[in-house]
Protein backbone atom coordinates (compact mmCIF):
# COMPACT_ATOMS: atom_id res chain seq x y z
CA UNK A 1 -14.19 -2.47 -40.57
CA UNK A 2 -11.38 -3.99 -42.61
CA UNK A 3 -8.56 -1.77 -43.40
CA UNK A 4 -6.34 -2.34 -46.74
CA UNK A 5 -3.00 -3.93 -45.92
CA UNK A 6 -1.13 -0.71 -47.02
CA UNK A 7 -3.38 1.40 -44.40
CA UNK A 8 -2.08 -0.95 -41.61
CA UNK A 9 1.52 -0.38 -42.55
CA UNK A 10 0.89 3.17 -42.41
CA UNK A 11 -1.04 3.06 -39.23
CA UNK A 12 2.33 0.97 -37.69
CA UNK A 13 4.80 3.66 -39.02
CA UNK A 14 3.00 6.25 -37.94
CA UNK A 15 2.11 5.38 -34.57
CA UNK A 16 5.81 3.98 -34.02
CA UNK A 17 7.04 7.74 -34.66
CA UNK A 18 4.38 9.45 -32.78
CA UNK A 19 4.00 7.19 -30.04
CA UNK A 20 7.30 7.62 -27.99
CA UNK A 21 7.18 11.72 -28.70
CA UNK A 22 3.60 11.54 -26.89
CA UNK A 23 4.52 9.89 -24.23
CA UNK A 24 6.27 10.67 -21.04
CA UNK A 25 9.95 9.65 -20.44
CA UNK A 26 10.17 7.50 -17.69
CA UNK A 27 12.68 5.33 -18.28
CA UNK A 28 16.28 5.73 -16.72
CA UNK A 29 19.34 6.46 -18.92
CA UNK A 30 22.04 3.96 -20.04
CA UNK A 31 25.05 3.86 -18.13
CA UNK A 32 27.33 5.55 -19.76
CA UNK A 33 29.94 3.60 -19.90
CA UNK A 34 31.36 1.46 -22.32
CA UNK A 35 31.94 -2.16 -23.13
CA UNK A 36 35.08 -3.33 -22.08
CA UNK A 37 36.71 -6.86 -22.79
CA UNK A 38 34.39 -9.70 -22.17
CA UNK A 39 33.68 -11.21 -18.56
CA UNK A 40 35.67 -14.66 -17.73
CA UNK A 41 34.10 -17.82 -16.67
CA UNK A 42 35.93 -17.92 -13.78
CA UNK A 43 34.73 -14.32 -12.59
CA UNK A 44 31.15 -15.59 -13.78
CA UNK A 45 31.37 -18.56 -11.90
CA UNK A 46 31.68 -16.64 -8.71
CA UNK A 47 28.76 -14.15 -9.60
CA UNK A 48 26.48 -16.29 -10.22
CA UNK A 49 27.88 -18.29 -7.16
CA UNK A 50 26.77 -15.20 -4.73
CA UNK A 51 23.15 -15.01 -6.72
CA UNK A 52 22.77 -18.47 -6.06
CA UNK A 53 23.71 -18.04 -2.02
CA UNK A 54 21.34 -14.98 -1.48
CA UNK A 55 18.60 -16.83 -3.05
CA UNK A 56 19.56 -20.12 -1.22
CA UNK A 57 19.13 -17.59 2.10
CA UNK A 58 16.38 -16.44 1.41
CA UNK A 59 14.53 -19.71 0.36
CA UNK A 60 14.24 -18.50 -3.26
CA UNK A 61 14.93 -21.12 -6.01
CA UNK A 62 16.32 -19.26 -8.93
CA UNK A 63 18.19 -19.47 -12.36
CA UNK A 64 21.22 -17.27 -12.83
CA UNK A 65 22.48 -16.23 -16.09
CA UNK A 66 25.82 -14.52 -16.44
CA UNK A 67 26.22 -13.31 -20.02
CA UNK A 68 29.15 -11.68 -21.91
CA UNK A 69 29.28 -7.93 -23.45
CA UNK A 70 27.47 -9.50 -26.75
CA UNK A 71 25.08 -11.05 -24.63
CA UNK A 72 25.85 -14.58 -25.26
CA UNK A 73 25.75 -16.76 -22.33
CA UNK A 74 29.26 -17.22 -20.37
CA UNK A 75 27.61 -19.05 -17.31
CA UNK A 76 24.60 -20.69 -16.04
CA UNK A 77 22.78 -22.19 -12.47
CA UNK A 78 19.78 -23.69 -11.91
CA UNK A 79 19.26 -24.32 -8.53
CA UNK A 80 17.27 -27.41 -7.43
CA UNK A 81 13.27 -26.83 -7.56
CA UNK A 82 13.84 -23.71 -10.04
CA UNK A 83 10.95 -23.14 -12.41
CA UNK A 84 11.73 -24.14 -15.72
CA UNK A 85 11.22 -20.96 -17.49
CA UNK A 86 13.23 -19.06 -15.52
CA UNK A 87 15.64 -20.51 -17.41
CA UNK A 88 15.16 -18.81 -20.90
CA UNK A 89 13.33 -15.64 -18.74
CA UNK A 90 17.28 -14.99 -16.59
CA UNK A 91 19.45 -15.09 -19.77
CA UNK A 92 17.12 -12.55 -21.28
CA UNK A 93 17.08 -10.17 -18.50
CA UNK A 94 20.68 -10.60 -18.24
CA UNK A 95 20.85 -9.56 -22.70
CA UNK A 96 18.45 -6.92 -21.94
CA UNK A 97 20.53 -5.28 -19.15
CA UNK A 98 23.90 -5.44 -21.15
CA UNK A 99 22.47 -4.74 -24.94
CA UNK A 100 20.39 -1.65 -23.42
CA UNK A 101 23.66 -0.79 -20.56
CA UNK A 102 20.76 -0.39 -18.01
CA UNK A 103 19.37 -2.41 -15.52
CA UNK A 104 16.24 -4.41 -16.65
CA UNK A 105 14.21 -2.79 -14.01
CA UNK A 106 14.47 0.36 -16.27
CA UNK A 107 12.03 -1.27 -18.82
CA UNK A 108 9.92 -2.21 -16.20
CA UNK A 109 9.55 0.64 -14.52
CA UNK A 110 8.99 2.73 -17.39
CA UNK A 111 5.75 0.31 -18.70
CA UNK A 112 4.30 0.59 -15.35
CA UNK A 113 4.36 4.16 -15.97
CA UNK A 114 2.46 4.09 -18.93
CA UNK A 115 5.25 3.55 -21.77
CA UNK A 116 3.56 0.89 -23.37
CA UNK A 117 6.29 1.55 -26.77
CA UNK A 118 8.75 -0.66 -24.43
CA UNK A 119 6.75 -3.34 -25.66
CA UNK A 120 7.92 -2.74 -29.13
CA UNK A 121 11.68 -2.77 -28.52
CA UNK A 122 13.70 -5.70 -30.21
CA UNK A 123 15.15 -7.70 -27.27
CA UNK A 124 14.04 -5.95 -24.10
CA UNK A 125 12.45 -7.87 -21.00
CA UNK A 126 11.24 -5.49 -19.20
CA UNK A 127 11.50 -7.18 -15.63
CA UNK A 128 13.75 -6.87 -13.14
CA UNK A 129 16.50 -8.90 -12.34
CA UNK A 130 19.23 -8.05 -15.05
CA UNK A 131 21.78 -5.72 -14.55
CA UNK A 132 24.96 -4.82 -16.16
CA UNK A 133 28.23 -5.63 -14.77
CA UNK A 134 30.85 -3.51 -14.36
CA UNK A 135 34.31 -3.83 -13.92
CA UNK A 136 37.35 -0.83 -13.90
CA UNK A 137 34.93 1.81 -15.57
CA UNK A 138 33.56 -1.01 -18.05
CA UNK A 139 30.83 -2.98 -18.77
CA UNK A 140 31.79 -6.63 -19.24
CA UNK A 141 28.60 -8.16 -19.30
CA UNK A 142 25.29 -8.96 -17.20
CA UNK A 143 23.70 -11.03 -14.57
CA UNK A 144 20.41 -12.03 -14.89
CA UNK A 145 18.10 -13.53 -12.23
CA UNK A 146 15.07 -15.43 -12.71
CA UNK A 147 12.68 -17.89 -10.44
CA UNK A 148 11.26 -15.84 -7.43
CA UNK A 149 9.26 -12.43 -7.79
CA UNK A 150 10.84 -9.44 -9.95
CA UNK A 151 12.06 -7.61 -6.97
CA UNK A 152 13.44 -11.04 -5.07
CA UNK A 153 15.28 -11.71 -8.57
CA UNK A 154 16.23 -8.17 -7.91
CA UNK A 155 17.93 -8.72 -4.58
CA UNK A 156 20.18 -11.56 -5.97
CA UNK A 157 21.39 -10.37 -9.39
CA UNK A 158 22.77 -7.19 -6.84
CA UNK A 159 24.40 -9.66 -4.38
CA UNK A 160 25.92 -11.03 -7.80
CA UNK A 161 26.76 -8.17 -8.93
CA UNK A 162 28.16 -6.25 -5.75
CA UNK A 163 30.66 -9.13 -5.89
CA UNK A 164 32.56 -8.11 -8.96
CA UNK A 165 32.95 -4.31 -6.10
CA UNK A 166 31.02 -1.24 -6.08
CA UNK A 167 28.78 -0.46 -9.54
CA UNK A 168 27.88 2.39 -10.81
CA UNK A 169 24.65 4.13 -9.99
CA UNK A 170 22.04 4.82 -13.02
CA UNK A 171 21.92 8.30 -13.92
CA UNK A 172 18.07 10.00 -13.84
CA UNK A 173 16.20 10.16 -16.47
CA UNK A 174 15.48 13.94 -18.23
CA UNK A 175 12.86 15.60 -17.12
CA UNK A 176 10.05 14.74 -19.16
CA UNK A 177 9.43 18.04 -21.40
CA UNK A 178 5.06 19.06 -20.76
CA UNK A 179 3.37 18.59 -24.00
CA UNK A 180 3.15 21.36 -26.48
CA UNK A 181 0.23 23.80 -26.20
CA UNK A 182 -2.53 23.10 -29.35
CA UNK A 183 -2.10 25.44 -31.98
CA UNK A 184 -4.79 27.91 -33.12
């Protein structure tokens, strides 16, 4: 069955607005808070410098992306024997985790729970391996990780970013409110 072009549109509005209300919350807050003047190379540098080492330990060979509060890359490594792609895939968790002020993990967690609408968010890669940085109550940008498995990306972009001191923990999500009883 072939619907008319304007019934598609429809179909896409409508489903965009309905979809997320149906659905079960699942993803975690954004941190709250705010941006704060853009990371340094320098500081970068050594970030991505302690990403690098915990991979190198491990015997992971990643790409680390260090981006600034707009999400435009500040820094980049690729170590030796790093997949190509990881390349493009760490800058954009990196974007994703400062743009959203949540780890990237958030996004990920929240499509294997279901919440397929992440899909349709401008921007977000939902795997993990980006998180925000932050530095005297601020955010100042994002590391992102790419090159081994989600969660081994995982493990470096938090040696990276326990570097920069203590960051702040992700507040829960809400409670997810039950669905509304059908109407008689």
């Amino acid at each position: 069955m072939k619907l008319h072009p304007l019934m598609t549109i429809v179909l896409a509005v409508v489903s965009s607005i309905a979809l997320p209300v149906a659905l079960p919350v699942t993803a975690r807050a954004q941190l709250p808070n705010g941006y704060g003047p853009s990371i340094s190379v320098e500081t970068a540098r050594k970030i991505a410098a302690t990403a690098a080492a915990e991979g190198k330990k491990n015997g992971w060979n990643v790409s680390v992306a260090i981006v600034d509060t707009a999400g435009d890359l500040v820094f980049f490594e690729r170590m030796d024997n790093a997949q190509v792609a990881s390349t493009d895939v760490s800058q954009a968790k990196a974007r994703t985790a400062v743009r959203f002020k949540r780890p990237s993990k958030a996004f990920e967690d929240a499509l294997v729970g279901g919440r397929q609408a992440i899909l349709s968010l401008p921007g977000v890669t939902p795997l993990e391996g980006g998180i925000p940085l932050v530095a005297d109550g601020k955010i100042i940008g994002a590391i992102g990780v790419s090159g081994a498995t989600s969660p081994q990306d995982g493990v470096c972009a938090q040696a990276g970013a326990d570097s920069l001191g203590k960051q702040p923990v992700m507040p829960s999500p809400p409670p997810a409110k039950p669905p509304a009883p059908p109407k008689k």
